[in-house]
C-alpha atoms as a PDB file:
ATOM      1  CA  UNK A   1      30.895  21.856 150.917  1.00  0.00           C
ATOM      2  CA  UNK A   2      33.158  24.291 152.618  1.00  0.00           C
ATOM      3  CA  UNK A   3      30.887  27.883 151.831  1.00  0.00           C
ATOM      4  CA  UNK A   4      28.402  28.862 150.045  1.00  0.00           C
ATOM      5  CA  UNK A   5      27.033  32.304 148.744  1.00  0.00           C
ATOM      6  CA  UNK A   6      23.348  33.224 148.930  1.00  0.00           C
ATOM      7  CA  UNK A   7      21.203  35.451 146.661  1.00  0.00           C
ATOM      8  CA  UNK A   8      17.419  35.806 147.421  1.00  0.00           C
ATOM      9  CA  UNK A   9      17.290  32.417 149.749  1.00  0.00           C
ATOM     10  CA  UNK A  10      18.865  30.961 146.703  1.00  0.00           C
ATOM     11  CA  UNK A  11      22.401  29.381 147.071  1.00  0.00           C
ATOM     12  CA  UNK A  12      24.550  30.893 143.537  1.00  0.00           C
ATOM     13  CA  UNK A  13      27.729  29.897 144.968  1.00  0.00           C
ATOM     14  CA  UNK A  14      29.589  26.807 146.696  1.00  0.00           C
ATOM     15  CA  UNK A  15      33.367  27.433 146.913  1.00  0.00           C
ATOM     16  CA  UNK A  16      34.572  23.959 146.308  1.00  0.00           C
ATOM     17  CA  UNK A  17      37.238  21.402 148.004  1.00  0.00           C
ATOM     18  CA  UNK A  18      40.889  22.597 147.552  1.00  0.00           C
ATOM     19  CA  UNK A  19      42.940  20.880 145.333  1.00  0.00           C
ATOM     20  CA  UNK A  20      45.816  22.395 147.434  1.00  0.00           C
ATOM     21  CA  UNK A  21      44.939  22.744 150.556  1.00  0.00           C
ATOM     22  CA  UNK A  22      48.300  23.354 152.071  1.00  0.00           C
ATOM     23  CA  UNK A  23      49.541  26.311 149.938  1.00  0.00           C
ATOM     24  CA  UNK A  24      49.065  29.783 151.772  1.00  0.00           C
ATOM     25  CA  UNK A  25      45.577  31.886 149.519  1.00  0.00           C
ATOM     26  CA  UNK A  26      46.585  34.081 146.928  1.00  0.00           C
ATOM     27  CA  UNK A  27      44.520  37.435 145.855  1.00  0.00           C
ATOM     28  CA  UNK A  28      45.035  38.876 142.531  1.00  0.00           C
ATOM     29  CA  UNK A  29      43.377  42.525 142.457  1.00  0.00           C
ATOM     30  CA  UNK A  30      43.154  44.801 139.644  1.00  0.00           C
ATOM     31  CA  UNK A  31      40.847  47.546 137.409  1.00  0.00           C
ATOM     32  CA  UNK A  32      38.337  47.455 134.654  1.00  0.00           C
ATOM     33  CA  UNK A  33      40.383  47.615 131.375  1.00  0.00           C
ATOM     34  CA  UNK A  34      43.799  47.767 133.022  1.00  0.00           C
ATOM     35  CA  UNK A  35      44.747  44.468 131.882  1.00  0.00           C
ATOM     36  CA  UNK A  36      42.579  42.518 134.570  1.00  0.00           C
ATOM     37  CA  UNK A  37      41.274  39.977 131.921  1.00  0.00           C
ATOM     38  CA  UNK A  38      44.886  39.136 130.662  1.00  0.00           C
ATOM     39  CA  UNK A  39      46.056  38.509 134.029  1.00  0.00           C
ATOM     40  CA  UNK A  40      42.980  36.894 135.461  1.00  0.00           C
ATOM     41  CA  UNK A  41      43.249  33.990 132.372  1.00  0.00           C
ATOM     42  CA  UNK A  42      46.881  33.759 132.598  1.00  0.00           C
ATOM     43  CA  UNK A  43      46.782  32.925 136.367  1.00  0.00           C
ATOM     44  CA  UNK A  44      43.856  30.528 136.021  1.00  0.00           C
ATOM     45  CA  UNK A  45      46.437  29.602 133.366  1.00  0.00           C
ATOM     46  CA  UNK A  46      49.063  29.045 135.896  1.00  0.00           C
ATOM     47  CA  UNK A  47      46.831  27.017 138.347  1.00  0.00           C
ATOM     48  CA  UNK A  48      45.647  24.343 136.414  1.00  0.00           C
ATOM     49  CA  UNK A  49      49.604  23.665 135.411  1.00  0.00           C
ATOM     50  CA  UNK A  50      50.026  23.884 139.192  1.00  0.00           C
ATOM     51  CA  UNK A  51      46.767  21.704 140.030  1.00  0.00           C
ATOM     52  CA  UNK A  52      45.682  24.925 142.287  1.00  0.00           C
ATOM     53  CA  UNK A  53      42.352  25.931 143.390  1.00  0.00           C
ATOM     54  CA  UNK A  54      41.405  29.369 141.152  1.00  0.00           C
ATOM     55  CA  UNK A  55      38.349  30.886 142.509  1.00  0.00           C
ATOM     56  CA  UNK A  56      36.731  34.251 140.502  1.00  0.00           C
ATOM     57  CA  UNK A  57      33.896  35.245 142.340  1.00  0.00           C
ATOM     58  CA  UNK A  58      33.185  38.555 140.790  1.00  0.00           C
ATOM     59  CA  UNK A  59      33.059  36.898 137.181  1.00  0.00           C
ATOM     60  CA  UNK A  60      30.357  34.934 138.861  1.00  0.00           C
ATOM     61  CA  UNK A  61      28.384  37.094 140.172  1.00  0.00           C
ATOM     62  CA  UNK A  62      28.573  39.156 136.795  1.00  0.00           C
ATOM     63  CA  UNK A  63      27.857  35.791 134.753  1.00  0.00           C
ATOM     64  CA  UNK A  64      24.893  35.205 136.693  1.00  0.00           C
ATOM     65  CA  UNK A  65      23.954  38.695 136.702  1.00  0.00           C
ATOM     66  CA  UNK A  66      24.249  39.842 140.181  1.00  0.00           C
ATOM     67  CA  UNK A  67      25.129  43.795 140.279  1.00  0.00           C
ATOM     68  CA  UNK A  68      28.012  45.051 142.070  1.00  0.00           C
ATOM     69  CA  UNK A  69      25.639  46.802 144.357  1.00  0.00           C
ATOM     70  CA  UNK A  70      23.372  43.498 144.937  1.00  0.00           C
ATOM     71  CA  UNK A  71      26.634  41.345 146.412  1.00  0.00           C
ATOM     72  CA  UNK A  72      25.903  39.598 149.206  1.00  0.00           C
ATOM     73  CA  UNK A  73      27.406  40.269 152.536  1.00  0.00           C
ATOM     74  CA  UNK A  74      27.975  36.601 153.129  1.00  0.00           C
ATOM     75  CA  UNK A  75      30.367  36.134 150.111  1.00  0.00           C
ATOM     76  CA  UNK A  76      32.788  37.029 152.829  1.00  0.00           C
ATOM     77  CA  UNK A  77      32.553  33.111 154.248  1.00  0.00           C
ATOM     78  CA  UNK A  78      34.156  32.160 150.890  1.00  0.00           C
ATOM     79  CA  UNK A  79      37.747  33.511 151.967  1.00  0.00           C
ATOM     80  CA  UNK A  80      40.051  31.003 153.455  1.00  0.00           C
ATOM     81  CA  UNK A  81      44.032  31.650 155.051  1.00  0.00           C
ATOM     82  CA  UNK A  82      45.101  28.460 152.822  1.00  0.00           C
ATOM     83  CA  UNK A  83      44.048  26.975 149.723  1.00  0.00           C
ATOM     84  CA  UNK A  84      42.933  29.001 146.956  1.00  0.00           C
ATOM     85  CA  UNK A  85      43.910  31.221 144.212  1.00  0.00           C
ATOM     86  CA  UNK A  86      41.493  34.231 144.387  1.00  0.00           C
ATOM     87  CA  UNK A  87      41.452  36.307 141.459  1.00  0.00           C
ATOM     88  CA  UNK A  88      39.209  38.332 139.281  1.00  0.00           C
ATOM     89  CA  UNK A  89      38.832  41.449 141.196  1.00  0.00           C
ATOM     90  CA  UNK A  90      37.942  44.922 139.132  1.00  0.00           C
ATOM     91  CA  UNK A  91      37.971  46.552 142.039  1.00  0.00           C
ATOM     92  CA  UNK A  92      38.370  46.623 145.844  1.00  0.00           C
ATOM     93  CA  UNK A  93      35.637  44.982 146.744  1.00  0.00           C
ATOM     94  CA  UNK A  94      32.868  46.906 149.650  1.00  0.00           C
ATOM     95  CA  UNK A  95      30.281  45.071 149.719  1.00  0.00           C
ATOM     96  CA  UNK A  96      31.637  41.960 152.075  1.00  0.00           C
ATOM     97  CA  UNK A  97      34.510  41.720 154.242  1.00  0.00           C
ATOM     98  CA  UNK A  98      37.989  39.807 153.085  1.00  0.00           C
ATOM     99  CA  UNK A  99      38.687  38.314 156.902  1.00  0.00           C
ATOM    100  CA  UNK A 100      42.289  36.895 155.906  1.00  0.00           C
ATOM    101  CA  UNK A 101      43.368  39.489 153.684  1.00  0.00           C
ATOM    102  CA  UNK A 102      46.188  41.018 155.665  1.00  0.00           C
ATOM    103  CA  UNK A 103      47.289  36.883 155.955  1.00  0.00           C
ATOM    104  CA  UNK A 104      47.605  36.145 152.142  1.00  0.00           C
ATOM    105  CA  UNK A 105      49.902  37.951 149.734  1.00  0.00           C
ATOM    106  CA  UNK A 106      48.452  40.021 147.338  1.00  0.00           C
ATOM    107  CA  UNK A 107      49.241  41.454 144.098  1.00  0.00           C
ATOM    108  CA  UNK A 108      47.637  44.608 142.378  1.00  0.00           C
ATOM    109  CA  UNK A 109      47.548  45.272 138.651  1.00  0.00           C
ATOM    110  CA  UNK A 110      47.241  48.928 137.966  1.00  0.00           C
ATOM    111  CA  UNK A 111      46.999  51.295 134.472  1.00  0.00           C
ATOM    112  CA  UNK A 112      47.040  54.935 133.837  1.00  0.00           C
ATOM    113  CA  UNK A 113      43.529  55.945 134.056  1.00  0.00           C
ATOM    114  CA  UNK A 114      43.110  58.010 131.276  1.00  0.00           C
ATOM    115  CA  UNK A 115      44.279  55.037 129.402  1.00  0.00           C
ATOM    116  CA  UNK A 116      41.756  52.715 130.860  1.00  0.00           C
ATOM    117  CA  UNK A 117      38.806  55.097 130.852  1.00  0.00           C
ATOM    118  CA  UNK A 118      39.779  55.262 126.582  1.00  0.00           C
ATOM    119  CA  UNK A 119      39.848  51.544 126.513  1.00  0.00           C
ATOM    120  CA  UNK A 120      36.617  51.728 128.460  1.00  0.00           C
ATOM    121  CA  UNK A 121      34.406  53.703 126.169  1.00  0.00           C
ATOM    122  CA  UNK A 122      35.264  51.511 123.235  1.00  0.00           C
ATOM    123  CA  UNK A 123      34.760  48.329 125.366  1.00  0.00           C
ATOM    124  CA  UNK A 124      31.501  49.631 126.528  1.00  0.00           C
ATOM    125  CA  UNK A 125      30.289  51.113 123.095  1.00  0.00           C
ATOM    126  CA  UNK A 126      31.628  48.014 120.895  1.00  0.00           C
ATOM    127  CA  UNK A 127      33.056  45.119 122.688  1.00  0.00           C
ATOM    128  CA  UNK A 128      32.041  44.231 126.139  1.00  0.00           C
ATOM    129  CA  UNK A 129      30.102  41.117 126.856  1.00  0.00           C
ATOM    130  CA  UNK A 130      27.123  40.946 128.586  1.00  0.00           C
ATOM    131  CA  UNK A 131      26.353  39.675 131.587  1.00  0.00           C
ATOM    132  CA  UNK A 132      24.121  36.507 132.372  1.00  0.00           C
ATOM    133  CA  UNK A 133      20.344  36.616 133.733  1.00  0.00           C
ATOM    134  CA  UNK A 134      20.035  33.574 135.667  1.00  0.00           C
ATOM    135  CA  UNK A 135      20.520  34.736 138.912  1.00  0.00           C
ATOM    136  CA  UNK A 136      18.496  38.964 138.115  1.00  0.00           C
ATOM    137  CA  UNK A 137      18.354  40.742 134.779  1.00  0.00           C
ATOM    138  CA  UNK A 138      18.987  44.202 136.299  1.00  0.00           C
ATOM    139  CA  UNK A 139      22.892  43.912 135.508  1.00  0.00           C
ATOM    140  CA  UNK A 140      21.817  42.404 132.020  1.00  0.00           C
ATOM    141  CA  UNK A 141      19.297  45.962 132.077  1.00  0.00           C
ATOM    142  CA  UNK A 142      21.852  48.477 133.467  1.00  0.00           C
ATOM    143  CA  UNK A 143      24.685  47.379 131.177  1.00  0.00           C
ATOM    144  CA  UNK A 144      22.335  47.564 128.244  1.00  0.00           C
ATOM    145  CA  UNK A 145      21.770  51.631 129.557  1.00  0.00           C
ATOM    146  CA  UNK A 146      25.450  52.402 129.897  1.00  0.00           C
ATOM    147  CA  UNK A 147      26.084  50.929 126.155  1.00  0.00           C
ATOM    148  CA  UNK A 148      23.078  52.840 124.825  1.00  0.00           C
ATOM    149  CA  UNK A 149      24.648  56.186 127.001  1.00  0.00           C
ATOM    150  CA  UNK A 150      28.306  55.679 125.613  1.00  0.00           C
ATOM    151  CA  UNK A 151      26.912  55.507 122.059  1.00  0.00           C
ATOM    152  CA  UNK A 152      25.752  58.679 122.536  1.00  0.00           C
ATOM    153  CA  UNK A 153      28.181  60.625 124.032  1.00  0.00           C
ATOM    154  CA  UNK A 154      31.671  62.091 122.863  1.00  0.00           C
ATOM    155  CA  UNK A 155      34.895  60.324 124.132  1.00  0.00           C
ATOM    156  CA  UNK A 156      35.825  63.647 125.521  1.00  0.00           C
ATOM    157  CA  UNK A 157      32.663  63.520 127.536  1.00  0.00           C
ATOM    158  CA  UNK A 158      32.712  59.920 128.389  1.00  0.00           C
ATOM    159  CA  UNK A 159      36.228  60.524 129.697  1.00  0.00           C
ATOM    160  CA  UNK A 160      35.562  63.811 132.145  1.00  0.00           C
ATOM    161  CA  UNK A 161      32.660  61.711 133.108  1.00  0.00           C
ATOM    162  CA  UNK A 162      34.071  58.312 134.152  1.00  0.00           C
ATOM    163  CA  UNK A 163      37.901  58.942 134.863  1.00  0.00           C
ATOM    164  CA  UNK A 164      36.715  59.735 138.303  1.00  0.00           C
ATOM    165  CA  UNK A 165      35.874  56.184 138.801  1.00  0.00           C
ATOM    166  CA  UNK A 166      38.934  54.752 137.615  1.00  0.00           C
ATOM    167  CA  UNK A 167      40.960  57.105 140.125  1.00  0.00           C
ATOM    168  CA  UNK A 168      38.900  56.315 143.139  1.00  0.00           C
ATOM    169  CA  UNK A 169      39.654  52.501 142.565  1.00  0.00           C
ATOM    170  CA  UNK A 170      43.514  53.594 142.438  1.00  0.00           C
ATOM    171  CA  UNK A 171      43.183  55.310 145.259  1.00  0.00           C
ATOM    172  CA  UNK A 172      41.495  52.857 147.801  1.00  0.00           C
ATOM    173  CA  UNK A 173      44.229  50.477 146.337  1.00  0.00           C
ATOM    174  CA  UNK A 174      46.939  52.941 147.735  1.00  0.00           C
ATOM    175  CA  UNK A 175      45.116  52.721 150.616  1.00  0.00           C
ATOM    176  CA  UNK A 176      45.323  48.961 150.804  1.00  0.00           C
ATOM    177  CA  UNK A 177      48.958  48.679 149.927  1.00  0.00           C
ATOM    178  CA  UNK A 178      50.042  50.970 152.781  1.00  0.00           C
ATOM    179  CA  UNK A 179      49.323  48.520 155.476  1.00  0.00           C
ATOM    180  CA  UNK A 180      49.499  45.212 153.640  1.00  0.00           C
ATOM    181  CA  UNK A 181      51.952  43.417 154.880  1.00  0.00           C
ATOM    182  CA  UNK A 182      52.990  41.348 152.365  1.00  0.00           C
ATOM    183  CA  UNK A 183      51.646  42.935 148.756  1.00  0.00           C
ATOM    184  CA  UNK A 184      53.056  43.394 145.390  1.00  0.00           C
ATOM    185  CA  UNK A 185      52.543  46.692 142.780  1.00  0.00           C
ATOM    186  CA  UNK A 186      52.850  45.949 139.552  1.00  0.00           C
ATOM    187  CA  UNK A 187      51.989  48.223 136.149  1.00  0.00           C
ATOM    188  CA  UNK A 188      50.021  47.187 133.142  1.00  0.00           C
ATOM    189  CA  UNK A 189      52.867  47.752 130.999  1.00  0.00           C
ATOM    190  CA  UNK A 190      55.045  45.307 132.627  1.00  0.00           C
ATOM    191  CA  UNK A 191      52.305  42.412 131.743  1.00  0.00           C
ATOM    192  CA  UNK A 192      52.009  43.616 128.369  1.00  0.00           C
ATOM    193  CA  UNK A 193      55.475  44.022 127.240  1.00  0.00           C
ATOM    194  CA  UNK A 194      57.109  41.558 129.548  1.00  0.00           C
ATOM    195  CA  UNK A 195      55.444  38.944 130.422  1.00  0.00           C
ATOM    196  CA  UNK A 196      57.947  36.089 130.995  1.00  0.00           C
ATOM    197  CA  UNK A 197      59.511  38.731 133.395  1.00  0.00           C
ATOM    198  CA  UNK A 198      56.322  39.468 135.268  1.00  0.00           C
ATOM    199  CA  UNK A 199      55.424  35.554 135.461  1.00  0.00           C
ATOM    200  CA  UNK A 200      58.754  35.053 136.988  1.00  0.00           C
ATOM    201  CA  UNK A 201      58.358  38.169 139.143  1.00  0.00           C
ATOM    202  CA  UNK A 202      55.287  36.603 140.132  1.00  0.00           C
ATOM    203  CA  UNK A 203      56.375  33.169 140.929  1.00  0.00           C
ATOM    204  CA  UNK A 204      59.163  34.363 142.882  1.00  0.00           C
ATOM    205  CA  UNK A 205      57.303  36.120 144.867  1.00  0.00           C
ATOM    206  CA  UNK A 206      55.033  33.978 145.600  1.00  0.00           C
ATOM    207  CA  UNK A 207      57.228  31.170 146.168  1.00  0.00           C
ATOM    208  CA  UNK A 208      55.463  29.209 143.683  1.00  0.00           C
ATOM    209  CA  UNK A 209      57.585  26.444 141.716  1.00  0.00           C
ATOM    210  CA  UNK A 210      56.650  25.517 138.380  1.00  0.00           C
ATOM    211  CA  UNK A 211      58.390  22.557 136.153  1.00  0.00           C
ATOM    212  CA  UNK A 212      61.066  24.134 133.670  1.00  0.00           C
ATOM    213  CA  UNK A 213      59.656  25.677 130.776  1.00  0.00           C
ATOM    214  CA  UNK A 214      56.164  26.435 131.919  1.00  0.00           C
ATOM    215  CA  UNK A 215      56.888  29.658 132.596  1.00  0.00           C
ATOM    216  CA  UNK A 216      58.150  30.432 128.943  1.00  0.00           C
ATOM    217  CA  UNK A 217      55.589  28.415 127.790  1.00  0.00           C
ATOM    218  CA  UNK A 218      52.526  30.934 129.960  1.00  0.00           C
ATOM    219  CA  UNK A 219      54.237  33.588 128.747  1.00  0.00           C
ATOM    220  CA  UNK A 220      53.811  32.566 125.039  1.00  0.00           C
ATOM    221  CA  UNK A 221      50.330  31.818 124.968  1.00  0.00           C
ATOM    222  CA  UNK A 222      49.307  35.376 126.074  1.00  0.00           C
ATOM    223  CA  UNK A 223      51.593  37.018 124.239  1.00  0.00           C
ATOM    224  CA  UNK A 224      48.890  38.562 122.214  1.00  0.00           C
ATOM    225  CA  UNK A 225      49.425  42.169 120.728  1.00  0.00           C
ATOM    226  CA  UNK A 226      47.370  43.365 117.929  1.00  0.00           C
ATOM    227  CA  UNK A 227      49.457  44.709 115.176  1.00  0.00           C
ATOM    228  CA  UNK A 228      46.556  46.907 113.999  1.00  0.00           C
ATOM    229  CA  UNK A 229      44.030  48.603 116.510  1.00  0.00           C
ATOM    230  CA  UNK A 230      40.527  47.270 116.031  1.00  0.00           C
ATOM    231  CA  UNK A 231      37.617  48.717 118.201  1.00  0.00           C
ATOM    232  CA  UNK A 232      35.124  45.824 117.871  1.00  0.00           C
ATOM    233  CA  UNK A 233      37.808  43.668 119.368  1.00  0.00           C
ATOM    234  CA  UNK A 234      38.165  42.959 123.479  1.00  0.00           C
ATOM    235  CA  UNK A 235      41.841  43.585 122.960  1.00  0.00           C
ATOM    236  CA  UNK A 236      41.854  46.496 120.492  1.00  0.00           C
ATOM    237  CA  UNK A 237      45.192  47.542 121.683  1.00  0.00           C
ATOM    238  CA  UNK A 238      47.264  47.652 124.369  1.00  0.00           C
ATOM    239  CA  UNK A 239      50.050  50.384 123.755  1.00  0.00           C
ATOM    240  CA  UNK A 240      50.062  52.902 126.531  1.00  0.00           C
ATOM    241  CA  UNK A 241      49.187  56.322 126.404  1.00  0.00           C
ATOM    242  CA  UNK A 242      46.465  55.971 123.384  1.00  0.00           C
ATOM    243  CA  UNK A 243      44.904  58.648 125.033  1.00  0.00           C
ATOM    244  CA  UNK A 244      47.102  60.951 123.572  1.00  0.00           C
ATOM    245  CA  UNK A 245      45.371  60.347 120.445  1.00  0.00           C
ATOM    246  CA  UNK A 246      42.061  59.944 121.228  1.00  0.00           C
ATOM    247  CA  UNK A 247      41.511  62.613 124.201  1.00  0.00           C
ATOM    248  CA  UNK A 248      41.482  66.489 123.128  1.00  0.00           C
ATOM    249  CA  UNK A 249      44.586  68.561 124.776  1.00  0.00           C
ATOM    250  CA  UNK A 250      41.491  70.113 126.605  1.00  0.00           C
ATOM    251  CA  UNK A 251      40.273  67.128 127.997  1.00  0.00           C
ATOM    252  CA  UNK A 252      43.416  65.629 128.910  1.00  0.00           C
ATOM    253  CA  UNK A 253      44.698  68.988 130.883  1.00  0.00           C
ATOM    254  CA  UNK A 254      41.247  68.531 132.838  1.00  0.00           C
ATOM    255  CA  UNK A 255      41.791  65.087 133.804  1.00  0.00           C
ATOM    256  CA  UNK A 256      45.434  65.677 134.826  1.00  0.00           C
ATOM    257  CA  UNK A 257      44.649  69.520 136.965  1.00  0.00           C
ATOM    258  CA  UNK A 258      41.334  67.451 138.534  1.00  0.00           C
ATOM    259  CA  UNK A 259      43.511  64.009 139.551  1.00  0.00           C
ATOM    260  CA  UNK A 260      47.112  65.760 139.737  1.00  0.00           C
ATOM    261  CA  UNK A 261      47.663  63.949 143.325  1.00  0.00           C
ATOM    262  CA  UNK A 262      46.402  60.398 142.192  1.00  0.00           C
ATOM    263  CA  UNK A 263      48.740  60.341 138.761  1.00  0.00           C
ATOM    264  CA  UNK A 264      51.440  61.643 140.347  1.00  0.00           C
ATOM    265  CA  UNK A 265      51.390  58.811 143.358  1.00  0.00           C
ATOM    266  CA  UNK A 266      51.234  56.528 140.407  1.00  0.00           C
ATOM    267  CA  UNK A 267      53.904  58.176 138.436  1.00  0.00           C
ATOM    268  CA  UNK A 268      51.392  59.131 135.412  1.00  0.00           C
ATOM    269  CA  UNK A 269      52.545  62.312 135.483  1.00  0.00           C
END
C-alpha cells in the first residue's frame, strides 16, 4: 500500500501500486458540465491502452458519498511526482493540499459558463446520477434538495443563481495557470469538435507515445454528438452557446455586466 484516505477512522481509499512508475504524474482539471466527463473517460481511455495508472479521487469520494465539504485533509498523501494519471477534478480542489502540483504538467478543460450553468440545470433537474451512501448519505440527501430546488425554479433564475459558481471555479483556475510552470488551456469546444486534434495536442504535450492508430481509434469512440437535443440524456447536447436559446436577453445581459472581467479573460465575450 503506498496511501490511503481516511473518513471517520474508516480507510475509503488506498491509492494502489503504479503500473508505471517511471512516467512523470499527470493532472487533468476541469468544471461541472464543461465537458469533464468526456475527457475524464477518454483519458482513463488512453491509460489502459498505455497500461498507466488513472486515479479519480473525486468520483470516489462522490460514489461513496463523501461531500465536497467532508474531504479529508489527508487525501493530500495520495499525490505522487511520478506514476499516476490523476484526473477527475470538477474543480480546484480546497480541501487538501496537491504537494507536487507545480512538478507535474497539468491540463485544464474550461467552457463558457453560461453554457455550463444551462447544461447544469437540465443535468440537475433530469439527468444527473446520484451519488453512493456507503461511506454518508448527506451527499445522497443534499443532491436530492438541489434536484427538488431546480425543479422548481425558472432557468432564468437557476442561471443568475448558480453562474456565480461556475465563474469562481474559472477564476481560481486563472489563478493556477499563472504560475504553473508547465500547464496546458484548452476549450470545451476543441474536445467536442476536434477530438483527434486535441488527443494529439494532448499526447504531444505530454510526451506520451501511443502505437499508430490509437489515437484515431480514441478519438472515434467518443465521438458522440447527439443529432437531436434530449434533456433526460447526460449528453443532451453539446453545441456551444445554447444559452442563447434558453436564457432571456435579460438574463443573459445580467450574467455578462455581473462577470464582464471573467468572460472576457476567457474570451466569452
Amino acid at each position: 500500500m503506498t496511501a490511503s484516505i481516511a473518513y471517520k477512522g474508516k480507510t475509503i481509499y488506498e491509492l494502489p501500486e503504479s503500473r508505471s512508475p517511471e512516467i512523470p504524474s499527470v493532472f487533468f482539471m476541469s468544471v461541472h458540465k464543461s465537458g469533464s466527463t468526456l475527457m475524464n473517460n477518454l483519458i482513463r481511455a488512453a491509460c489502459e491502452m498505455l497500461d498507466y495508472e488513472f486515479v479519480d479521487i473525486q468520483s470516489h469520494f462522490f460514489n461513496t458519498g463523501i461531500s465536497d465539504a467532508d474531504i479529508p485533509a489527508d487525501t493530500s498523501q495520495i499525490f505522487k511526482p511520478r506514476g499516476y494519471v490523476y484526473s477527475g477534478f470538477r474543480y480546484f480542489p480546497n480541501q487538501y493540499e496537491i504537494p507536487c502540483l507545480n512538478d507535474c504538467p497539468l491540463i485544464v478543460l474550461v467552457r463558457d459558463p453560461r453554457d455550463a450553468v444551462v447544461s447544469q440545470y437540465f443535468s440537475l433537474s433530469q439527468s444527473h446520477p446520484m451519488p453512493g451512501k456507503d461511506a454518508d448519505d448527506k451527499l445522497y440527501k443534499h443532491m436530492e434538495e438541489q434536484r427538488k430546488k431546480t425543479l422548481g425554479s425558472d432557468i432564468n433564475e437557476f442561471a443568475l443563481r448558480e453562474v456565480g459558481g461556475f465563474v469562481k471555479k474559472l477564476e481560481t483556475y486563472s489563478e493556477v495557470l499563472k504560475t504553473h510552470p508547465k500547464a496546458r488551456l484548452f476549450q470545451y469546444e476543441e474536445i467536442i469538435y476536434m477530438k483527434k486534434k486535441w488527443i494529439m495536442s494532448m499526447l504531444n504535450f505530454l510526451e506520451w507515445k501511443m502505437q499508430p492508430g490509437q489515437p484515431m481509434n480514441l478519438a472515434n469512440r467518443f465521438n458522440v454528438v447527439p443529432k437531436a437535443e434530449d434533456a433526460s440524456k447526460h449528453i443532451r447536447q453539446v453545441h456551444p452557446q445554447n444559452y442563447m436559446t434558453k436564457l432571456s436577453p435579460e438574463t443573459i445581459a445580467e450574467i455578462n455586466k455581473t462577470y464582464s472581467s471573467t468572460l472576457l479573460r476567457y474570451n466569452y465575450i
